[in-house]
C-alpha atoms as a PDB file:
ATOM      1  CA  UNK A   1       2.787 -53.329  12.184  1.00  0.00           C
ATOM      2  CA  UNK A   2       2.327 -52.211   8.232  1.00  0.00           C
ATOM      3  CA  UNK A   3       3.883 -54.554   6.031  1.00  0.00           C
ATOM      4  CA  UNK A   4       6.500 -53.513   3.203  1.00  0.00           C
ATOM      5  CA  UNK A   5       3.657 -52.900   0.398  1.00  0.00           C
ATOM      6  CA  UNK A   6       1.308 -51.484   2.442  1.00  0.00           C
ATOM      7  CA  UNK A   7       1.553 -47.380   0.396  1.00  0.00           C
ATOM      8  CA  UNK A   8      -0.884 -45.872   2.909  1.00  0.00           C
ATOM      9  CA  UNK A   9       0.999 -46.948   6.313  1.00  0.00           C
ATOM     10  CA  UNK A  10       4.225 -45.645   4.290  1.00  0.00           C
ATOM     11  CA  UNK A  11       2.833 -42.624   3.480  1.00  0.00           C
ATOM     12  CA  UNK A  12       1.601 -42.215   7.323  1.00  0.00           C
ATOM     13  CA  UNK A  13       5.436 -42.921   8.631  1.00  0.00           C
ATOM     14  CA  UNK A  14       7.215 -40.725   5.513  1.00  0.00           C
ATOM     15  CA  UNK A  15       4.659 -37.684   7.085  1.00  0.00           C
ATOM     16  CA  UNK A  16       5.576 -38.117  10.268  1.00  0.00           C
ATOM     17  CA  UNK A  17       9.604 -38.152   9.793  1.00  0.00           C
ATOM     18  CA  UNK A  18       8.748 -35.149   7.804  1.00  0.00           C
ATOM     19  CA  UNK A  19       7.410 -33.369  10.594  1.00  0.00           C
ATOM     20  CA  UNK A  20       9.983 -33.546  12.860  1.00  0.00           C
ATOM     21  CA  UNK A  21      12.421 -32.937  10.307  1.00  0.00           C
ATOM     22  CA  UNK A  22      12.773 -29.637  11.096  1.00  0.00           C
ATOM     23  CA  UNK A  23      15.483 -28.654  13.997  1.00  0.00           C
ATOM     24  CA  UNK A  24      12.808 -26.990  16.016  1.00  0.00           C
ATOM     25  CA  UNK A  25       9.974 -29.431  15.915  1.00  0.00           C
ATOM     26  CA  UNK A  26      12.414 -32.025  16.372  1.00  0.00           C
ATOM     27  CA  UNK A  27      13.783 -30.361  19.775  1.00  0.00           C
ATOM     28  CA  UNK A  28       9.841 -29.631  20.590  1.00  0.00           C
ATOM     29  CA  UNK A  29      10.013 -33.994  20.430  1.00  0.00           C
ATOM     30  CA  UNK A  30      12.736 -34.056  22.886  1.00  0.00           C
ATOM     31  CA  UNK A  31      11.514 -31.271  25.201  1.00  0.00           C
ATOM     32  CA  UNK A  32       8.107 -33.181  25.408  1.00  0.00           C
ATOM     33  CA  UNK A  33       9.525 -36.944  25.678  1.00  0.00           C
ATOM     34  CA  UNK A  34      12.116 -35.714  28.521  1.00  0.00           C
ATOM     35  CA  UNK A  35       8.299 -33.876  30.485  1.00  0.00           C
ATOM     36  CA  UNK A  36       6.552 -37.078  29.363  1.00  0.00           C
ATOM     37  CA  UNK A  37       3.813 -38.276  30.644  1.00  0.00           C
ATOM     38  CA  UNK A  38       2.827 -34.550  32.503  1.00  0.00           C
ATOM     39  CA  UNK A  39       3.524 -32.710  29.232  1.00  0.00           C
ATOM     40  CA  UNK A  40       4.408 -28.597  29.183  1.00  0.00           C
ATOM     41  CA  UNK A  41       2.331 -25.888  28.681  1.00  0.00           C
ATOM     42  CA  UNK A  42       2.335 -23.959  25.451  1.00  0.00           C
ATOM     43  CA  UNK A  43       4.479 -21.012  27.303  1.00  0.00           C
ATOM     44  CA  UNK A  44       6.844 -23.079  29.140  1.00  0.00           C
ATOM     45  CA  UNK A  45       8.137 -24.995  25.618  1.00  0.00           C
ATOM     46  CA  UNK A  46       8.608 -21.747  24.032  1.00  0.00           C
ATOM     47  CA  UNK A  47      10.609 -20.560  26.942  1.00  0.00           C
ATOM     48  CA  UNK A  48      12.352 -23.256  27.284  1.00  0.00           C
ATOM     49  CA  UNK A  49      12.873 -23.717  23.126  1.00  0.00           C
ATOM     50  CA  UNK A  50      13.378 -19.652  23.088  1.00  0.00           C
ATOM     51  CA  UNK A  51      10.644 -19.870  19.973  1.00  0.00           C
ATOM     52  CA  UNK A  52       8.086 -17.571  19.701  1.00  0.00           C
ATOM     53  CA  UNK A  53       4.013 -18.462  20.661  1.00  0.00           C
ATOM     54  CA  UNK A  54       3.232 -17.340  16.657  1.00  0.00           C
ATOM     55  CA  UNK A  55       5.963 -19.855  15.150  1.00  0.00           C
ATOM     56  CA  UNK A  56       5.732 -22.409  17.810  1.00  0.00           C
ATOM     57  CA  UNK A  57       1.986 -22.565  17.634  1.00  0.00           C
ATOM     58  CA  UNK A  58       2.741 -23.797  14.422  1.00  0.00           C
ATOM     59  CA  UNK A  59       4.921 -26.218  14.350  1.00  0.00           C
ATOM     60  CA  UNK A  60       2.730 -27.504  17.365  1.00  0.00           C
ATOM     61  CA  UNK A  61      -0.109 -28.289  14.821  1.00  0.00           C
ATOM     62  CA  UNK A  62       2.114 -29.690  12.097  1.00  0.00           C
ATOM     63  CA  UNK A  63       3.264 -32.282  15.219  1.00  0.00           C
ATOM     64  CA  UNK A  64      -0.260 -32.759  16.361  1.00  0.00           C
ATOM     65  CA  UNK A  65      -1.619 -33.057  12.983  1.00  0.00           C
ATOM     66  CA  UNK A  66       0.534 -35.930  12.012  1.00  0.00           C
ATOM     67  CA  UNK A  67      -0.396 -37.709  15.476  1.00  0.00           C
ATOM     68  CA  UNK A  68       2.735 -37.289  16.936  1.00  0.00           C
ATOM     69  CA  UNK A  69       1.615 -34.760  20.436  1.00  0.00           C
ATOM     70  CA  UNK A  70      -1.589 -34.838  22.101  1.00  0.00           C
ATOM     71  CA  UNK A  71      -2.754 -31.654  23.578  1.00  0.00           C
ATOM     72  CA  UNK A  72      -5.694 -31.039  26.178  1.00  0.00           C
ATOM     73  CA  UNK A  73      -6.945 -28.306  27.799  1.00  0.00           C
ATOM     74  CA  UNK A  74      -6.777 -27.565  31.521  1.00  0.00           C
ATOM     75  CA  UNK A  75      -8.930 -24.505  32.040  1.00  0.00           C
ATOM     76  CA  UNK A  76      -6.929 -21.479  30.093  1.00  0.00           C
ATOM     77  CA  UNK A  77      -3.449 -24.015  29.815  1.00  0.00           C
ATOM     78  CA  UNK A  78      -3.290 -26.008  26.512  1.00  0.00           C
ATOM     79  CA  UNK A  79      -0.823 -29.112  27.693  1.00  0.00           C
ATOM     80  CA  UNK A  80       0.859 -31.303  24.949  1.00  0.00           C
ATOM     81  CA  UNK A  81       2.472 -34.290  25.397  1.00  0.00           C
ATOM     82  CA  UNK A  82       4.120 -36.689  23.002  1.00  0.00           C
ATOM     83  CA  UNK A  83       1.974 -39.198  21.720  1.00  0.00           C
ATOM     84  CA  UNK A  84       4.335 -42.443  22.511  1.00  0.00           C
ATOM     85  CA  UNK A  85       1.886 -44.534  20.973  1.00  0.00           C
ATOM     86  CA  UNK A  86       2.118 -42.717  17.512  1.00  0.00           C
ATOM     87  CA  UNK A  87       6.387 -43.187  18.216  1.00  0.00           C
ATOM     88  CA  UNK A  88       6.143 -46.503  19.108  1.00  0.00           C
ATOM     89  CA  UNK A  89       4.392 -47.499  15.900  1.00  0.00           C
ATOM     90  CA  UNK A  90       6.434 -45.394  14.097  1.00  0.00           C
ATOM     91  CA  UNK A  91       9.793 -47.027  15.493  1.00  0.00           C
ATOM     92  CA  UNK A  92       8.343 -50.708  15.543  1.00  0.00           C
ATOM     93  CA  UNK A  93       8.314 -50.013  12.116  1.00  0.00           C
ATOM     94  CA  UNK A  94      11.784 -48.747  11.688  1.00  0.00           C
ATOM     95  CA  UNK A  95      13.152 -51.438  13.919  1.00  0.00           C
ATOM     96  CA  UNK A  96      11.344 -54.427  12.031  1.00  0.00           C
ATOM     97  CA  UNK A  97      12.758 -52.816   8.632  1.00  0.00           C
ATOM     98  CA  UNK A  98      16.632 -52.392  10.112  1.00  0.00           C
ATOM     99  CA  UNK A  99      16.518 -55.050  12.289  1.00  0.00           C
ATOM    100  CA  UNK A 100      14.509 -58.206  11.687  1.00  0.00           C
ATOM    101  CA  UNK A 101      14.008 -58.405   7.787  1.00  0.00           C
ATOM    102  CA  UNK A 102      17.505 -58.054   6.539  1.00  0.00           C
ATOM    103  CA  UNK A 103      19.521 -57.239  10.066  1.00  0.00           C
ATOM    104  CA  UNK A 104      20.878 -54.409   8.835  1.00  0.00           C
ATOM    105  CA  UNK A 105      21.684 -53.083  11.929  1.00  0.00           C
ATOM    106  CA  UNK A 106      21.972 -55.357  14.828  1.00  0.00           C
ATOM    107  CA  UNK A 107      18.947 -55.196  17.379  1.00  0.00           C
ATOM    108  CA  UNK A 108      20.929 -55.437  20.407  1.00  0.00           C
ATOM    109  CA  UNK A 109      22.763 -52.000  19.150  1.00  0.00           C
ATOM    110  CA  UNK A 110      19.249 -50.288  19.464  1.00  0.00           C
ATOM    111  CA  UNK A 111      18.710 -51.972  22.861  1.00  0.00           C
ATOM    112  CA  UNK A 112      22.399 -50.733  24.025  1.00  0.00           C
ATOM    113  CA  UNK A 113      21.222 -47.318  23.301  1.00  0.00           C
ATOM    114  CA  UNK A 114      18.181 -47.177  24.712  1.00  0.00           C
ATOM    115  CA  UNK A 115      19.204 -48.360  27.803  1.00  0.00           C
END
């Protein structure tokens, strides 16, 4: 867990909110947490997203650049999934700032929703 003054870990967290900032990636996120842990093929989230293979290869790579969807190849199929890892970091993060240092929001709210 980065502390409050750690600038790089910031940095690392303030990237990834920015790339899935954007209504599409941000669905992409969904689409891949609700197939999670299989993943989708490339074609299958742009059916399902309507988004076409030029513009969603590239908001693919701004996700997988900042860590936040694995992809691996499965003979011609590129597979991504979301790297719950990279979210879990990223929200144990959020969480300690909201809800442990100056409670903020209350934890059990986050647990409600969750659930």
């Amino acid at each position: 867990m980065a502390k409050k003054s750690d600038p790089e870990q910031i940095v690392r967290y303030a990237d990834m909110l920015a790339a899935m900032g954007t209504e599409p990636r941000l669905r992409i996120m969904q689409l891949l947490l609700s197939a999670h842990p299989e993943g989708m093929v490339v074609g299958d989230i742009g059916s399902e997203l309507d988004i076409p293979s030029s513009t969603l290869s590239h908001h693919l790579d701004k996700l997988r650049n900042e860590d936040l969807v694995k992809v691996r190849r499965d003979g011609t199929f590129l597979w991504y999934t979301a790297s719950t890892e990279s979210l879990e970091e990223l929200l144990g993060f959020l969480y300690a700032e909201c809800c442990t240092r100056n409670k903020a929001v209350k934890p059990e709210r986050i647990t409600t929703i969750c659930k």
